[in-house]
N, C-alpha and C. Protein backbone atom coordinates (compact mmCIF):
# COMPACT_ATOMS: atom_id res chain seq x y z
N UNK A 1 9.00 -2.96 -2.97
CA UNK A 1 9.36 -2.28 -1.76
C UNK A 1 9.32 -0.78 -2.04
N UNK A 2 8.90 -0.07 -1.12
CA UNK A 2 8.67 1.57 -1.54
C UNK A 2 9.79 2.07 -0.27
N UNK A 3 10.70 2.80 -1.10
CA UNK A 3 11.79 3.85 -0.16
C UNK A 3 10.95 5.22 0.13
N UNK A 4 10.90 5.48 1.63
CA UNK A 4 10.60 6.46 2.05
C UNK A 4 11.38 7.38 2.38
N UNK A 5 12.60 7.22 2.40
CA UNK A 5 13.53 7.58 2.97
C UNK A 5 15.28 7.13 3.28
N UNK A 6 16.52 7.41 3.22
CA UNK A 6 17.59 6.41 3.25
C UNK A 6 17.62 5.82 4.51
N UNK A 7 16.55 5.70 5.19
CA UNK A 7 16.80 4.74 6.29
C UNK A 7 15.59 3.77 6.55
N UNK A 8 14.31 4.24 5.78
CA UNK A 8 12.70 3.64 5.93
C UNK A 8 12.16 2.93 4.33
N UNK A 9 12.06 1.58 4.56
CA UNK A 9 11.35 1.20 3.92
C UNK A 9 10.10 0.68 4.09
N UNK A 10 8.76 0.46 3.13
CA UNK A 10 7.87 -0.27 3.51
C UNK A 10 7.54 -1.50 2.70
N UNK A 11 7.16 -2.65 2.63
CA UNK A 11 6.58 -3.99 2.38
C UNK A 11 5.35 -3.15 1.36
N UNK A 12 4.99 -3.74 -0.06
CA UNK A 12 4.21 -3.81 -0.83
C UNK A 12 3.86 -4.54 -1.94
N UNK A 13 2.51 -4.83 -2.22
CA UNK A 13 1.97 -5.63 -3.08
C UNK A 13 1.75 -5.02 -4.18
N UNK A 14 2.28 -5.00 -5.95
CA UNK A 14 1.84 -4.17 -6.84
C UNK A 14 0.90 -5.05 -7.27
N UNK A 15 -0.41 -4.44 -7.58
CA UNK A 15 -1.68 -4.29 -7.93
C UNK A 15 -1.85 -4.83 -9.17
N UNK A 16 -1.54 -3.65 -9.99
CA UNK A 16 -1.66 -3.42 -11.46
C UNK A 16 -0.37 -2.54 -11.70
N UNK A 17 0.16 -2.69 -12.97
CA UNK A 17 1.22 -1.78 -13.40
C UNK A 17 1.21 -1.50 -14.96
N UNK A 18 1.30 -0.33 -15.44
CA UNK A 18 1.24 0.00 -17.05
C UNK A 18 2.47 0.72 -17.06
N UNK A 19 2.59 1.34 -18.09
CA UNK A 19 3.75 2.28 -19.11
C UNK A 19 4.11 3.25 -17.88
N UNK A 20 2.94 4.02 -17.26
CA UNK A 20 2.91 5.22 -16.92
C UNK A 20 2.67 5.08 -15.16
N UNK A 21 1.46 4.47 -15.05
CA UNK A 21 0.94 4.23 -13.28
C UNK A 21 1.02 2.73 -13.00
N UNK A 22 0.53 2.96 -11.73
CA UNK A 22 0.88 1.70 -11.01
C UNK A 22 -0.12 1.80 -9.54
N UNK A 23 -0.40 0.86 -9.10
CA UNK A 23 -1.68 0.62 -7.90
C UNK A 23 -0.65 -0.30 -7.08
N UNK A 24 -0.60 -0.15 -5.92
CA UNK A 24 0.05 -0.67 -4.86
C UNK A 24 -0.51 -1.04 -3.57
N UNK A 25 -0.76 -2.08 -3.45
CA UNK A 25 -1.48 -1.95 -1.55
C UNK A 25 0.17 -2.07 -0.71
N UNK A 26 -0.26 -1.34 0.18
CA UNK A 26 0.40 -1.25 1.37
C UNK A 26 -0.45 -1.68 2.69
N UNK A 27 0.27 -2.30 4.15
CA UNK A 27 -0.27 -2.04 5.20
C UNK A 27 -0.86 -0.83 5.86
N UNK A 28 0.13 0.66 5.46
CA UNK A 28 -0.66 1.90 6.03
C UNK A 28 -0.37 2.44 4.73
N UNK A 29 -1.36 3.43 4.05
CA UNK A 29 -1.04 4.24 2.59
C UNK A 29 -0.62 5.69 3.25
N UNK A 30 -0.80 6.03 4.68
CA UNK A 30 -0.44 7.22 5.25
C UNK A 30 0.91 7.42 5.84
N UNK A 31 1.45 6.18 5.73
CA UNK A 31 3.07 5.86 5.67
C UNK A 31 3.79 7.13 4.51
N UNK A 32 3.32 6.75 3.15
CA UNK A 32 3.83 6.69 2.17
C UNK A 32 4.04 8.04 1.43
N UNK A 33 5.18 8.76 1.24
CA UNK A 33 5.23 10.36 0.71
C UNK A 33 4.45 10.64 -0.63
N UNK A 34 4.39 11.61 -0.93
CA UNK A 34 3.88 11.71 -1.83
C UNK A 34 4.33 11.69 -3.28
N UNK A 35 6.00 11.64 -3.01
CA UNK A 35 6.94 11.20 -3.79
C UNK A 35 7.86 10.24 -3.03
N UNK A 36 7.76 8.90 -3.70
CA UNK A 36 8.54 7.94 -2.90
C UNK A 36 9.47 7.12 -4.35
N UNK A 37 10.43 5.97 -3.94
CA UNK A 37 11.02 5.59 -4.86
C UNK A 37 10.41 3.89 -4.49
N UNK A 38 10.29 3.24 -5.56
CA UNK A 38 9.49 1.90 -5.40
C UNK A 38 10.52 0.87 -5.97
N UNK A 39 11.07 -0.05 -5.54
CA UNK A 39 11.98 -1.07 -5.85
C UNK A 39 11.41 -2.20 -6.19
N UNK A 40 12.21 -3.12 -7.15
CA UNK A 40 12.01 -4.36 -7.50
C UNK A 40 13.19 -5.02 -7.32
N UNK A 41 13.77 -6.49 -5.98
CA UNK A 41 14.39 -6.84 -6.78
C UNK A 41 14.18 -8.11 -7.87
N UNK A 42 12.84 -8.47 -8.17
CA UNK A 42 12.99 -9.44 -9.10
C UNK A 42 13.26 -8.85 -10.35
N UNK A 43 12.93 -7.41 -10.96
CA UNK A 43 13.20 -6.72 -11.99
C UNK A 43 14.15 -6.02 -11.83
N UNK A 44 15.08 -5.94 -10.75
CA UNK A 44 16.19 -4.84 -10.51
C UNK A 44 15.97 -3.97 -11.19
N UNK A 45 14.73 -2.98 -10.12
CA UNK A 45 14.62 -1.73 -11.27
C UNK A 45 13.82 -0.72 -10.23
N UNK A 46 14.62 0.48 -10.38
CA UNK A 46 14.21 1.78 -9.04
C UNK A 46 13.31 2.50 -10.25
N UNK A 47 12.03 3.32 -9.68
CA UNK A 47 11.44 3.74 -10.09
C UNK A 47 11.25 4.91 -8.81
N UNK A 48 10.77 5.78 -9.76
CA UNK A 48 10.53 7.58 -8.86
C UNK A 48 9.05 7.80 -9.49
N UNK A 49 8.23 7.74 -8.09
CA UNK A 49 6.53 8.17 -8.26
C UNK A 49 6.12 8.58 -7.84
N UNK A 50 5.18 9.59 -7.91
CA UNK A 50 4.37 10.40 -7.59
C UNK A 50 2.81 10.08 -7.01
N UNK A 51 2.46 9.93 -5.90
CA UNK A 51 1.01 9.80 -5.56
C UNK A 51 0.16 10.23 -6.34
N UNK A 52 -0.81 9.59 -6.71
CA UNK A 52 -2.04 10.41 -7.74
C UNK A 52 -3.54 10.39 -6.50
N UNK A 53 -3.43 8.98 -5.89
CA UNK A 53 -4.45 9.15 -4.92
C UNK A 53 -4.26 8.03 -3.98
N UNK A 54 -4.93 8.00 -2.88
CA UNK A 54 -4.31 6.89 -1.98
C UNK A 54 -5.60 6.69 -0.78
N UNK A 55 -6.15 5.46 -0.67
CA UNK A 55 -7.57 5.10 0.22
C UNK A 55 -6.21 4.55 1.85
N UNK A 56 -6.72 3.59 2.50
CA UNK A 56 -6.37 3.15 3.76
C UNK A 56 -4.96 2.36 3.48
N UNK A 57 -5.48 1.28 2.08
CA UNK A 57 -3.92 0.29 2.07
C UNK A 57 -4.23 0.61 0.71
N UNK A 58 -4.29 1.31 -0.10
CA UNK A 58 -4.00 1.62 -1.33
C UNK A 58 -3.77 2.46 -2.08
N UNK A 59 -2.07 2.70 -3.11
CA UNK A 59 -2.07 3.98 -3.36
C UNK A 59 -2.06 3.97 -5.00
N UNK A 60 -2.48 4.77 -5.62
CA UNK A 60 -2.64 4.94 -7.35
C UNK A 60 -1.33 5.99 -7.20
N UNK A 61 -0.18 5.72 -8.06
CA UNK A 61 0.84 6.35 -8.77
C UNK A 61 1.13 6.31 -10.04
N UNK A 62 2.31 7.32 -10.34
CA UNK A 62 2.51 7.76 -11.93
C UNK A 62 4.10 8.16 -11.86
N UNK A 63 4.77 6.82 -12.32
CA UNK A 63 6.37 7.11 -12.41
C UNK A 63 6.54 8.34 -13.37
N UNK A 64 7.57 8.87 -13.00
CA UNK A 64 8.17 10.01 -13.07
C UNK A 64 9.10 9.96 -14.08
């Protein structure tokens, strides 16, 4: 789940994930800030990322 905001979240599929980045589809990637916070709860674990690049439903990031 990606926090946009303390009141907006959006629905997402992670892609691929390493040490550093991570690939995410979303329904809109123009939703999504360019710093957003990305949740897990099967890993109970908040992460803070940074956009690196982002097509229609897909965004390339780099936790912070």
């Amino acid at each position: 789940m990606i926090a946009v905001d303390e009141h907006t979240s959006i629905g997402c599929w992670v892609h691929d994930i390493s040490a550093q980045d991570v690939e995410i589809v979303v329904p809109d990637a123009s939703l999504v800030p360019d710093v957003f916070l990305l949740t897990s709860s099967a890993q109970e674990s908040i992460k803070v990322c940074r956009t690196l690049w982002r097509t229609d439903e897909m965004i390339g990031a780099r936790h912070l």
